[in-house]
C-alpha atoms as a PDB file:
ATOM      1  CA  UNK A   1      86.883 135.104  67.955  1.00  0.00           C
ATOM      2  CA  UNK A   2      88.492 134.971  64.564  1.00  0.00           C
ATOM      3  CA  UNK A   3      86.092 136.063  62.213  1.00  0.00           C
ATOM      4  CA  UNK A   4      85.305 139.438  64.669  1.00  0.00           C
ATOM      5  CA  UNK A   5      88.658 139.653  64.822  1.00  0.00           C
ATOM      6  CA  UNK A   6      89.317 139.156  60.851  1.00  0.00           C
ATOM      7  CA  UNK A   7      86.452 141.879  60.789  1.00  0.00           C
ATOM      8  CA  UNK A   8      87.919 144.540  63.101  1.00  0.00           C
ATOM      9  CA  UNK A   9      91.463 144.459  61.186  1.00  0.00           C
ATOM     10  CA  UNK A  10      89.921 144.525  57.823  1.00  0.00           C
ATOM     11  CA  UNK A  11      87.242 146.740  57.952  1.00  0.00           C
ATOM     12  CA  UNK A  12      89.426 150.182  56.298  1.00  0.00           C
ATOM     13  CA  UNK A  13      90.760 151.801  59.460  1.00  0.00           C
ATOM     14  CA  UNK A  14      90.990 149.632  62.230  1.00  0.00           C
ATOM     15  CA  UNK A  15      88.766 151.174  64.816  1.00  0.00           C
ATOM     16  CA  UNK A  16      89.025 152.804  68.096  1.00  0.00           C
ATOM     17  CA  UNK A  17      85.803 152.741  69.935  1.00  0.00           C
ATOM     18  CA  UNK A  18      83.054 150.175  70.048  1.00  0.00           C
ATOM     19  CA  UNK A  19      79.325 151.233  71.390  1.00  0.00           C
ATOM     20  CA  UNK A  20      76.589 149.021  71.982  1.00  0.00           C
ATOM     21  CA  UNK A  21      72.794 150.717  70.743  1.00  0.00           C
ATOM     22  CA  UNK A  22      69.616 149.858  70.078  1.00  0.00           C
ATOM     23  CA  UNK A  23      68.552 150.622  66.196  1.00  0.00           C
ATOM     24  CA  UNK A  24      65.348 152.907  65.982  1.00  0.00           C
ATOM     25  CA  UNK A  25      64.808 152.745  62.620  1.00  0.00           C
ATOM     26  CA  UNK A  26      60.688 153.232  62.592  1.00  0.00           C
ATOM     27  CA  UNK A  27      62.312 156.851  63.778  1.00  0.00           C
ATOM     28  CA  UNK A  28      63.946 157.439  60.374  1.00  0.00           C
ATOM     29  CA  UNK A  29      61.887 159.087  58.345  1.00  0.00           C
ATOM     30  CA  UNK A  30      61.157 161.475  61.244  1.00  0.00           C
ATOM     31  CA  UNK A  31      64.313 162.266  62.411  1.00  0.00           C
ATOM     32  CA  UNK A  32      66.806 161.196  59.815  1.00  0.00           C
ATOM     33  CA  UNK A  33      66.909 164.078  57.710  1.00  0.00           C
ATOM     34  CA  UNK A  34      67.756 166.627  60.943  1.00  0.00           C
ATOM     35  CA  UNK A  35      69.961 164.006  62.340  1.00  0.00           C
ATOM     36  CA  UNK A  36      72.257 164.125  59.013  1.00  0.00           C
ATOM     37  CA  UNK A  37      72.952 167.921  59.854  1.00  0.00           C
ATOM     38  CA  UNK A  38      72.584 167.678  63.273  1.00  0.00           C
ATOM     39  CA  UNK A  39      73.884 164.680  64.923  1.00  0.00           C
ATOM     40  CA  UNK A  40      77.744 163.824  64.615  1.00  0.00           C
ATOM     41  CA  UNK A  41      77.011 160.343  65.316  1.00  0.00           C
ATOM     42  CA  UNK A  42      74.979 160.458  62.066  1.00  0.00           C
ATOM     43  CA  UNK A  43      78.277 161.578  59.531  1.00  0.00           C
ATOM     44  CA  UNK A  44      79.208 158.559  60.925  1.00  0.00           C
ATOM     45  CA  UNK A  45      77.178 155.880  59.742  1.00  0.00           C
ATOM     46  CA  UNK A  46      74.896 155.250  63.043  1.00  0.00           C
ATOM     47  CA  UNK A  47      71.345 154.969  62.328  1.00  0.00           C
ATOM     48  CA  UNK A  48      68.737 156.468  64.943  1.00  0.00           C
ATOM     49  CA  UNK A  49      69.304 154.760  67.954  1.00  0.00           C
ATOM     50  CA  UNK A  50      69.062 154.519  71.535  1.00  0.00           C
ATOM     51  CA  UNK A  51      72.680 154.369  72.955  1.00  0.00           C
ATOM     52  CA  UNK A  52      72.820 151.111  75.489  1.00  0.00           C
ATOM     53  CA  UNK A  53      76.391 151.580  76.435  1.00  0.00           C
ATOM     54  CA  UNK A  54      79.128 153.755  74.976  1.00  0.00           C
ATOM     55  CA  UNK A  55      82.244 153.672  74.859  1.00  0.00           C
ATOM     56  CA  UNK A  56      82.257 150.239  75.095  1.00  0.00           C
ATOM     57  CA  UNK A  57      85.710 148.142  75.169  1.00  0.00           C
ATOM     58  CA  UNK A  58      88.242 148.817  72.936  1.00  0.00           C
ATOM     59  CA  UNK A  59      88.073 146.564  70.008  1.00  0.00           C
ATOM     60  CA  UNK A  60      91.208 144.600  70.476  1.00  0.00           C
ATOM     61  CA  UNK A  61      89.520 143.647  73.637  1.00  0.00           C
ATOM     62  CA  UNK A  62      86.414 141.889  72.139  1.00  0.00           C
ATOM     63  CA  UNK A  63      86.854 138.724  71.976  1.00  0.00           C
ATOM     64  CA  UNK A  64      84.913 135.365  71.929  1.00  0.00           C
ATOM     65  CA  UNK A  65      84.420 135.456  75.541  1.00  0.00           C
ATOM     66  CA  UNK A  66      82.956 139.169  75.739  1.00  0.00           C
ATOM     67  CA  UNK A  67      80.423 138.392  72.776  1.00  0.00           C
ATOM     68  CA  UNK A  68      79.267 134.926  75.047  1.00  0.00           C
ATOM     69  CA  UNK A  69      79.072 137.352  77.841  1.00  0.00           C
ATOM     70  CA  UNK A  70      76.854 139.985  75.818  1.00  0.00           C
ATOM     71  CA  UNK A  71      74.520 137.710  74.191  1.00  0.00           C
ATOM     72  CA  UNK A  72      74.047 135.557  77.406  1.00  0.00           C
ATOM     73  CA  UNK A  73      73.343 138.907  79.518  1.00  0.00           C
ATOM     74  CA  UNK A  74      71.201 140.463  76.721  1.00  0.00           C
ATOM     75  CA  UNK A  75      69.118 137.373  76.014  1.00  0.00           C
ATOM     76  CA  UNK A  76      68.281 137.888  79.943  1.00  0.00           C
ATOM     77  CA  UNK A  77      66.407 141.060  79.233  1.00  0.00           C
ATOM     78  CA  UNK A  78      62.895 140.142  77.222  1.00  0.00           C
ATOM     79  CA  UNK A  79      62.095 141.969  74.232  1.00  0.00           C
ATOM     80  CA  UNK A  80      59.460 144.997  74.617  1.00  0.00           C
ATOM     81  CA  UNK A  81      57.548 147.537  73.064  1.00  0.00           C
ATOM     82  CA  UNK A  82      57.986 151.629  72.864  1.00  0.00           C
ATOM     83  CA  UNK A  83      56.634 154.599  72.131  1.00  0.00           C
ATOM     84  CA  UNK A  84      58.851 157.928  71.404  1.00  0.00           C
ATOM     85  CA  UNK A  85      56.333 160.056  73.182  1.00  0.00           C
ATOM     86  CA  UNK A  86      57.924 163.665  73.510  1.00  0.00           C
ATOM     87  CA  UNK A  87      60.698 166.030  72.502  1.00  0.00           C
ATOM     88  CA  UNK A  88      63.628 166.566  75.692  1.00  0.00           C
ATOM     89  CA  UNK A  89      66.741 168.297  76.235  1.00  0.00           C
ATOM     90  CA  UNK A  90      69.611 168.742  77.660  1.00  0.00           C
ATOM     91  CA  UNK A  91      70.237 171.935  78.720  1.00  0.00           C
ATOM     92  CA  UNK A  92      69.742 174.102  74.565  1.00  0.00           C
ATOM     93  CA  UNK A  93      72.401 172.221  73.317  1.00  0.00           C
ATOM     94  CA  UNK A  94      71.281 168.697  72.520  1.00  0.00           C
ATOM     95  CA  UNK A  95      67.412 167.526  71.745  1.00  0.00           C
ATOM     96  CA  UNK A  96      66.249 164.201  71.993  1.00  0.00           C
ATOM     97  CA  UNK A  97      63.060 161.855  71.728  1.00  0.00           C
ATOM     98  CA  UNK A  98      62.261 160.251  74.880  1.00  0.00           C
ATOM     99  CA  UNK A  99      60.932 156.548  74.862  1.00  0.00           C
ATOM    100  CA  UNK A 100      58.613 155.310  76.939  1.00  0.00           C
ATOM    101  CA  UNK A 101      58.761 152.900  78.880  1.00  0.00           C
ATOM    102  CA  UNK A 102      62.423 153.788  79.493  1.00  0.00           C
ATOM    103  CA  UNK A 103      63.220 151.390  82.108  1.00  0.00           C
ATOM    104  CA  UNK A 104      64.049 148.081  79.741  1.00  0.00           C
ATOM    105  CA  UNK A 105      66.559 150.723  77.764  1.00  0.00           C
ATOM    106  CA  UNK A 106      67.967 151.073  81.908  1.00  0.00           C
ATOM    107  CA  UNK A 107      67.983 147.371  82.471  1.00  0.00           C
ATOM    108  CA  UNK A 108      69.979 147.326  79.682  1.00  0.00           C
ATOM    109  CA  UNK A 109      72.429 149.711  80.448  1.00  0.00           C
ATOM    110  CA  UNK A 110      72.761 148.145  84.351  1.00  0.00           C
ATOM    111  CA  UNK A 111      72.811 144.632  83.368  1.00  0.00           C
ATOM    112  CA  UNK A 112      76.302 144.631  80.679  1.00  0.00           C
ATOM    113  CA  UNK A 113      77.870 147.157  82.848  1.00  0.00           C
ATOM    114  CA  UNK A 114      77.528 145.057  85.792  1.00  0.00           C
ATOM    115  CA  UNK A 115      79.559 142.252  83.234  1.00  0.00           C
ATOM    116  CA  UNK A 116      81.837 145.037  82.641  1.00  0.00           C
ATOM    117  CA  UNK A 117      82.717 147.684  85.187  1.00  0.00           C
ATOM    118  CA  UNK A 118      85.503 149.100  83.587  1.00  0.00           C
ATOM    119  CA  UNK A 119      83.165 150.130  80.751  1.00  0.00           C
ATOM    120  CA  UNK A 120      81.154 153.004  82.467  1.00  0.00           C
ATOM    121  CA  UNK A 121      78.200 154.734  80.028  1.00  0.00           C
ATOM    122  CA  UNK A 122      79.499 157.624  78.716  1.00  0.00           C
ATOM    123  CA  UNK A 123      83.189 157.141  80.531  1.00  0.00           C
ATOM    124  CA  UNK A 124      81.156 158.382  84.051  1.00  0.00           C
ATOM    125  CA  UNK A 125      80.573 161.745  82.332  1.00  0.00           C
ATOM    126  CA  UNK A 126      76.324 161.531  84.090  1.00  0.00           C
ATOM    127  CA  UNK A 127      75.625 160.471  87.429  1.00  0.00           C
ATOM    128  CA  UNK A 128      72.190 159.355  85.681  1.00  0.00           C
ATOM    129  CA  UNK A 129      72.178 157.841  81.769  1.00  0.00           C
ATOM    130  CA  UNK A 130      69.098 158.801  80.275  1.00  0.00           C
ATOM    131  CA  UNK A 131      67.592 156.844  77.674  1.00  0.00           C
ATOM    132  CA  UNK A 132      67.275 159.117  74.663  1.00  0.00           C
ATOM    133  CA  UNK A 133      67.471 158.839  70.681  1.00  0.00           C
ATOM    134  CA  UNK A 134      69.613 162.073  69.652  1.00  0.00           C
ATOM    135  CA  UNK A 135      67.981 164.616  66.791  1.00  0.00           C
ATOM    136  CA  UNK A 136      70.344 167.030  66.945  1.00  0.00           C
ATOM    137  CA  UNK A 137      73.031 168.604  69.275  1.00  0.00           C
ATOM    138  CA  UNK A 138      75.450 171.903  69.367  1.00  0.00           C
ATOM    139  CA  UNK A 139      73.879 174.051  66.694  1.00  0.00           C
ATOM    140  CA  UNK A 140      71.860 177.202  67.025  1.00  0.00           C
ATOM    141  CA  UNK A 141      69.098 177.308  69.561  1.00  0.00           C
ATOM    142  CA  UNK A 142      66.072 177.772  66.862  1.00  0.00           C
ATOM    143  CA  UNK A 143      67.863 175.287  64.129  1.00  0.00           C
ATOM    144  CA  UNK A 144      67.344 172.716  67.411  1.00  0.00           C
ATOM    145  CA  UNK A 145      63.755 174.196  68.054  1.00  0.00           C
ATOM    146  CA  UNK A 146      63.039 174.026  64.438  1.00  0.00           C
ATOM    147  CA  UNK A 147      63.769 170.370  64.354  1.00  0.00           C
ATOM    148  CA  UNK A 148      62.369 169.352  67.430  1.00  0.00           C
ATOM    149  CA  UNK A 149      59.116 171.129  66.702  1.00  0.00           C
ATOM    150  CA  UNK A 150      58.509 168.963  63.197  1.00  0.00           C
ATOM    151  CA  UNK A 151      59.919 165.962  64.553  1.00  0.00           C
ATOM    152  CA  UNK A 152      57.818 166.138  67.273  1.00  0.00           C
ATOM    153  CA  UNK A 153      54.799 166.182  64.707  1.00  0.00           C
ATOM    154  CA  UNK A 154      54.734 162.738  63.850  1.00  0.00           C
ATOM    155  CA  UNK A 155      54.993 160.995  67.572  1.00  0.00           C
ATOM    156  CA  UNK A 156      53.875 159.019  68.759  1.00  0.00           C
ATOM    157  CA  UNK A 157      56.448 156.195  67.118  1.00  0.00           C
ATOM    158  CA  UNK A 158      55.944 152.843  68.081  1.00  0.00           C
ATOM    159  CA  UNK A 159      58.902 150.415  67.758  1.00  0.00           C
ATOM    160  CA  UNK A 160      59.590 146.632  69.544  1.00  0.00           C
ATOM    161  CA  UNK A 161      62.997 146.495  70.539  1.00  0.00           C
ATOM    162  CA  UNK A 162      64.039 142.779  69.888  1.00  0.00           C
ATOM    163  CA  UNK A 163      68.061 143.258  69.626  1.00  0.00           C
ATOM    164  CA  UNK A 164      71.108 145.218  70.455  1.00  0.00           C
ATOM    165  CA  UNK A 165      74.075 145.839  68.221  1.00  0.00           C
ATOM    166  CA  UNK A 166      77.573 146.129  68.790  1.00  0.00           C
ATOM    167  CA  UNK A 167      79.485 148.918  66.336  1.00  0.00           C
ATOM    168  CA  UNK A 168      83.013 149.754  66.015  1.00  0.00           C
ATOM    169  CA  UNK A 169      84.616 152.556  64.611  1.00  0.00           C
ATOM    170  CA  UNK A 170      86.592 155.926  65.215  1.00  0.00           C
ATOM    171  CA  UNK A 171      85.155 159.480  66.015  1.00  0.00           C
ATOM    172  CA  UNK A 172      84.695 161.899  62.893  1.00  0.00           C
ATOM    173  CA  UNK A 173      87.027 159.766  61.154  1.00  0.00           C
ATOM    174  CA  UNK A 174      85.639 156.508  60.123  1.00  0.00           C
ATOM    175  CA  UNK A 175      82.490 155.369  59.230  1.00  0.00           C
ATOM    176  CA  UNK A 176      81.317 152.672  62.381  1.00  0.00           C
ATOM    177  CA  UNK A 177      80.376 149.363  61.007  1.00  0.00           C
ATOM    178  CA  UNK A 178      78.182 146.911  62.833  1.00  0.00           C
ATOM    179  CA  UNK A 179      79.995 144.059  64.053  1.00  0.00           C
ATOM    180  CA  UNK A 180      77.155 141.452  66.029  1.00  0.00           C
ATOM    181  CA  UNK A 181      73.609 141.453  66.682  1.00  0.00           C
ATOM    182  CA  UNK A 182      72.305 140.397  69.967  1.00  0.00           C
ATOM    183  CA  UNK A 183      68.745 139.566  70.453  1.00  0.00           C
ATOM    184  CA  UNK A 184      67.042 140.134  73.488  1.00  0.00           C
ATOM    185  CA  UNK A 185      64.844 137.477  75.045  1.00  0.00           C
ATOM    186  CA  UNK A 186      61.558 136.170  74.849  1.00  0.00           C
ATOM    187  CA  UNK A 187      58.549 138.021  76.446  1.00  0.00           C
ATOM    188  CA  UNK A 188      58.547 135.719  78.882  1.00  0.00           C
ATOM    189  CA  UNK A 189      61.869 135.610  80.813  1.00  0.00           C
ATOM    190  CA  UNK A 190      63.819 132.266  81.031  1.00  0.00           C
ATOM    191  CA  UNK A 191      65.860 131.253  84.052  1.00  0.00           C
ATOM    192  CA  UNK A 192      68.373 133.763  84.664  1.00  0.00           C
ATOM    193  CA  UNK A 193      71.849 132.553  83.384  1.00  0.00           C
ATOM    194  CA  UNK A 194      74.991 132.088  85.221  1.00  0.00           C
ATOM    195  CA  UNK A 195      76.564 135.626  84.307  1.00  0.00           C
ATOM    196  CA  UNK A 196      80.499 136.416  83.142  1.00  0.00           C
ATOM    197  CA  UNK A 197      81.518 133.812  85.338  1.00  0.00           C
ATOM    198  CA  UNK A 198      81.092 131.671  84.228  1.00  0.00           C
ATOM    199  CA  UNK A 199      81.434 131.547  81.011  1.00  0.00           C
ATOM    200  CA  UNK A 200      84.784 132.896  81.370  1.00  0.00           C
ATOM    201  CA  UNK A 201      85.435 130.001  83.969  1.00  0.00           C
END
């Protein structure tokens, strides 16, 4: 763990928060120039992204035995292709690409929760965590329609989703910094590992 850990207590402010997301960045040039205005998450330093799991752990918690457990558990889930199909939202105060399939983004989500229960998505805010890459959230109703109606001009975008990355940083403070890729496995599923378990045995 020593070189994440050199990493979390060098990198400017030490952080708060670690998330775990899935870069988008074929969705870029769409979104990217709404997102900078419209998306918090953007001021930041997070590119377009599909959120797998946030907040994660706390940073001082990640350790060598957490990144095992991640890369193990997301090398379990093969690698796949998407399409950002259509414009969503929730409620008129955040809009949102929706990628299709969803389900592997789901998997996801299920399958390092399960490793770590006391990380709920979103703290248990949502009975049901939608898969969704964020445009724009909390500004007027047609700035949001605005941007989801030119955004929505160039779907379909096709991405394969091959990794997940874990970020640390703090909230409209500092910018969030990437700290490990994980990939995801081959197209063709291996056995099954052994889970937290054991590698914590």
């Amino acid at each position: 763990m020593d070189r994440h850990r050199s990493w979390l207590e060098t990198a400017g402010m030490e952080p708060t928060q670690t998330a775990l997301i899935v870069p988008i960045p074929e969705a870029e040039e769409a979104v990217g120039r709404f997102r900078a205005s419209l998306d918090r998450a953007a001021g930041w330093g997070v590119p377009a992204h599909v959120t797998v799991l946030y907040p994660f752990l706390p940073p001082q918690q990640i350790d060598e035995q957490v990144m095992a457990v991640l890369r193990e558990t997301i090398a379990e889930i093969p690698r796949f292709d998407v399409a950002l199909t259509h414009v969503g939202w929730f409620g008129d105060t955040v809009v949102w690409l929706a990628p299709q399939p969803d389900r592997p983004f789901r998997e996801l989500t299920a399958a390092v929760w399960r490793q770590f229960p006391e990380a709920p998505p979103y703290a248990g805010a949502h009975s049901d965590v939608v898969p969704h890459l964020t445009i724009g959230h909390d500004a007027a109703k047609p700035t949001l329609r605005h941007a989801a109606d030119t955004v929505a001009a160039h779907l379909p975008i096709h991405a394969t989703i091959d990794r997940v990355r874990l970020i640390a940083g703090t909230p409209d403070v500092s910018p969030w910094h990437t700290v490990c890729e994980f990939p995801l496995g081959a197209t063709t599923t291996a056995p099954a590992g052994t889970g937290r378990a054991a590698v914590r045995a």
